[in-house]
Every structure is written in structure tokens, then in C-alpha cells.
Protein backbone atom coordinates (compact mmCIF):
# COMPACT_ATOMS: atom_id res chain seq x y z
CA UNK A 1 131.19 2.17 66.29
CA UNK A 2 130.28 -1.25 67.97
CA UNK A 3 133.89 -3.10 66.62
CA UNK A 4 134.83 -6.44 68.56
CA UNK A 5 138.36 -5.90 69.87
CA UNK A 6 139.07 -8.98 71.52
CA UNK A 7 137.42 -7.53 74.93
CA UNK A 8 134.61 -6.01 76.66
CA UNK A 9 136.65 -4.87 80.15
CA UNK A 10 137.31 -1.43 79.49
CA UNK A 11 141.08 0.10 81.06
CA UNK A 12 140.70 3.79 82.42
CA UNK A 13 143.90 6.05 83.06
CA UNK A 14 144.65 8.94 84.51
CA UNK A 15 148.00 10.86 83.85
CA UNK A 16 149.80 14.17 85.64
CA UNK A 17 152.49 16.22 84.33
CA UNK A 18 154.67 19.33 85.04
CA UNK A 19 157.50 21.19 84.94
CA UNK A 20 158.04 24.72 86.71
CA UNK A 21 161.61 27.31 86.23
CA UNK A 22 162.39 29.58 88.45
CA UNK A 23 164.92 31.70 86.54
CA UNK A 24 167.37 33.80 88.75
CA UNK A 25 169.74 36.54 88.30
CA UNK A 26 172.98 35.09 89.57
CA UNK A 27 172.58 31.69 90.55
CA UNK A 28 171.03 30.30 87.61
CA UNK A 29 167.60 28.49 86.35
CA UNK A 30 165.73 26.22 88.71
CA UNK A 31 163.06 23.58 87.80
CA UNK A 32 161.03 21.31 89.60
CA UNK A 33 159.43 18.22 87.07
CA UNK A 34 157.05 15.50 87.70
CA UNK A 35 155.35 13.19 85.87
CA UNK A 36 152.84 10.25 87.07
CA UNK A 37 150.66 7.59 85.75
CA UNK A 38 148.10 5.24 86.85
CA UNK A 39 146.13 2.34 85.03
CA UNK A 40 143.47 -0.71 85.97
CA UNK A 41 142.03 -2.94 83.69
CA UNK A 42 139.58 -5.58 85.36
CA UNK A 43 138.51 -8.67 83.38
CA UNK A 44 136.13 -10.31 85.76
CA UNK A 45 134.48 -13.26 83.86
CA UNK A 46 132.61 -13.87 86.73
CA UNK A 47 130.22 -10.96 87.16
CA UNK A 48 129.86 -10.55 83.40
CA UNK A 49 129.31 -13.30 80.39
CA UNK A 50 130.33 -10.91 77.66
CA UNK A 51 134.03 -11.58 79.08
CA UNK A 52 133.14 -15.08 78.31
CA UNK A 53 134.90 -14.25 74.77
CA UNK A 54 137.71 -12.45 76.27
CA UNK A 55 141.29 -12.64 73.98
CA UNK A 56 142.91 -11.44 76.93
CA UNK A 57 142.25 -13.86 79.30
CA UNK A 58 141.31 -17.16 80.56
CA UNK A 59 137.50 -17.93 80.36
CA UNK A 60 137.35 -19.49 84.29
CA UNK A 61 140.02 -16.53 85.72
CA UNK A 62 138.95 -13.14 86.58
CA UNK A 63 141.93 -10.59 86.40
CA UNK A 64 142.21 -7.95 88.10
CA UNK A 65 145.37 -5.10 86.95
CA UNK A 66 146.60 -2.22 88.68
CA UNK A 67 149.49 -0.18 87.97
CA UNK A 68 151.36 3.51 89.20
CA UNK A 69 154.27 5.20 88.37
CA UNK A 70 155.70 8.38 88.85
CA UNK A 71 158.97 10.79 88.94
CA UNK A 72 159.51 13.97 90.44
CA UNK A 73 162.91 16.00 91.01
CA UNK A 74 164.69 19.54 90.64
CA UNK A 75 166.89 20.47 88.03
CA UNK A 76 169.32 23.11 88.38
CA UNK A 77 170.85 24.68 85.34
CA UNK A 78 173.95 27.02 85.73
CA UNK A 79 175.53 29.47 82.79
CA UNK A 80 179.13 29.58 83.51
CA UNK A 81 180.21 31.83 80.54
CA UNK A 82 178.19 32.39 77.12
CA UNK A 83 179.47 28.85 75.85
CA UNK A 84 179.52 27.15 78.91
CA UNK A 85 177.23 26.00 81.35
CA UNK A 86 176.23 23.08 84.11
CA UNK A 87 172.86 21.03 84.56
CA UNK A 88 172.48 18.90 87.63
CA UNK A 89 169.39 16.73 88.44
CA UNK A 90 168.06 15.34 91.46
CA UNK A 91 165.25 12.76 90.48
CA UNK A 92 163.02 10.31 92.63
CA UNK A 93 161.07 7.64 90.37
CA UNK A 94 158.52 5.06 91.53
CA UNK A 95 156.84 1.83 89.82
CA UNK A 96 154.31 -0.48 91.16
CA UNK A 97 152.18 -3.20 89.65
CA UNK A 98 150.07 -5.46 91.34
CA UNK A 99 147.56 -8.32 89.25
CA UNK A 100 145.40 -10.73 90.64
CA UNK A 101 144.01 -13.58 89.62
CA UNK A 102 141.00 -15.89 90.65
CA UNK A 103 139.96 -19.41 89.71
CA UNK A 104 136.57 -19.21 89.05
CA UNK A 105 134.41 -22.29 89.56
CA UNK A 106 130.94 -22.65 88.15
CA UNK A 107 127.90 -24.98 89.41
CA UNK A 108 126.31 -26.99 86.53
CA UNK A 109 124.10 -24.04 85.43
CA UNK A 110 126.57 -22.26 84.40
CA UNK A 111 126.58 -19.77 87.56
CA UNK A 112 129.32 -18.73 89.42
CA UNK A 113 130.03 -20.88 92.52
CA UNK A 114 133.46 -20.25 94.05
CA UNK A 115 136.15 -18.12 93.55
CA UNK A 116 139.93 -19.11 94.68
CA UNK A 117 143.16 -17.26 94.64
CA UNK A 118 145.26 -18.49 91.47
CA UNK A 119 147.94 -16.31 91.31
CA UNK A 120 148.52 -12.33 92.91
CA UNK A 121 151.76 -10.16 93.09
CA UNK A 122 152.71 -6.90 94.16
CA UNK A 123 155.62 -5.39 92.58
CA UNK A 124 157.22 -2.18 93.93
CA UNK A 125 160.49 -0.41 92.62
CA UNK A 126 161.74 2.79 94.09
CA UNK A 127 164.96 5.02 92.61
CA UNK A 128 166.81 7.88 93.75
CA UNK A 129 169.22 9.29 90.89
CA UNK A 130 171.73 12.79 90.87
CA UNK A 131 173.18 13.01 87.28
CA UNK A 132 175.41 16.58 86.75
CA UNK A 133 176.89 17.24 83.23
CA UNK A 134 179.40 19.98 81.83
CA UNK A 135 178.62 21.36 78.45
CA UNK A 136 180.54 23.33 75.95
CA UNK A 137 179.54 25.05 72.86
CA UNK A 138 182.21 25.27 69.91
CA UNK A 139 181.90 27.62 67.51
């Protein structure tokens, strides 16, 4: 369709999901979940002159974007009566994003001449989490 949308760096993605039960006579319904993620968008001015136009960024700093995240756990589900019944959930989650960005410095014809570290960071967050819940039907 050829539309201008502010930028010529392209993000790609990739994405993973589940969920499995194991169903059981007396001891209730298992299930094992998980669900992940990853992204990178690159906006590096300096190896291409369309980015010159960018929206998105700076037109002397190349960007480079990275982030992951994903959860996994078991989830146990037991009937106590007809009406009544208990879900527990053991869940790991984890988030990271790391960006970098370079300076870049051109010589007088306009070609790239040096690159320098402006800014970079590397963020990481893990979790652990157990919830349990009682639940009741009325009626």
C-alpha cells in the first residue's frame, strides 16, 4: 500500500501460548499455562537514510529495542461438593527490556564517521506468585 507511517524500521514479534488439563478422578483438574513474548525494533539512522525522516527517533541516534516476557505456572482446581470448589495457582513471570542508543557523528559529506554510546539499559524483573481462592455457588 506504500503509506508513510512515521518510520521505515520495521518491529518483528514472535509470541507462544498454552495451556494443558489433566483432569483426574479424585484429586481434581490440573493445568500447566504459559505464555511468552518477544519484540525488537532497530532504528539505525546510520546504515540507512530513509530513517533520516524517522518520527520515532532522533535523526543523529540509532536505537536499538529489545524486549521478553513470559509466565508459566500450574493451576490446580479442586471440586469439594457440587457448589463448592478450590483453585490454587503457582505462577513464575519474567520481564526484560534492554534499548540502546548511539550518537552518531557524520563527516562533512554526510557519511557516517563515529558512533558513541549515548544512553543503554538493561531492565530485568522476575516474580514468583501462589494465589488459592474458595468459591461458593448460591442458588
Amino acid at each position: 500500500m506504500n503509506l508513510n507511517i512515521g518510520t521505515s524500521a520495521v518491529p518483528t514479534y514472535q509470541d507462544l501460548s498454552f495451556k494443558l488439563n489433566f483432569p483426574t478422578k479424585k484429586a481434581g483438574t490440573f493445568s500447566v499455562f504459559g505464555i511468552g513474548g518477544a519484540s525488537k525494533i532497530d532504528i539505525v539512522v546510520s546504515k540507512d537514510k530513509e530513517l533520516l525522516d524517522n518520527i520515532y527517533g532522533e535523526r543523529t541516534v540509532t536505537s536499538i529495542s529489545r524486549s521478553q516476557m513470559g509466565v508459566t505456572g500450574v493451576s490446580h482446581l479442586f471440586p469439594i461438593n457440587s457448589t463448592t470448589f478450590i483453585r490454587s495457582t503457582l505462577a513464575a513471570s519474567y520481564a526484560r527490556s534492554h534499548v540502546w542508543h548511539n550518537s552518531i557523528f557524520f563527516n562533512q559529506q554526510f557519511e557516517v564517521d563515529s558512533l558513541r554510546q549515548l544512553l543503554g539499559y538493561d531492565f530485568g524483573e522476575g516474580k514468583l506468585s501462589l494465589t488459592s481462592s474458595l468459591t461458593k455457588k448460591s442458588g
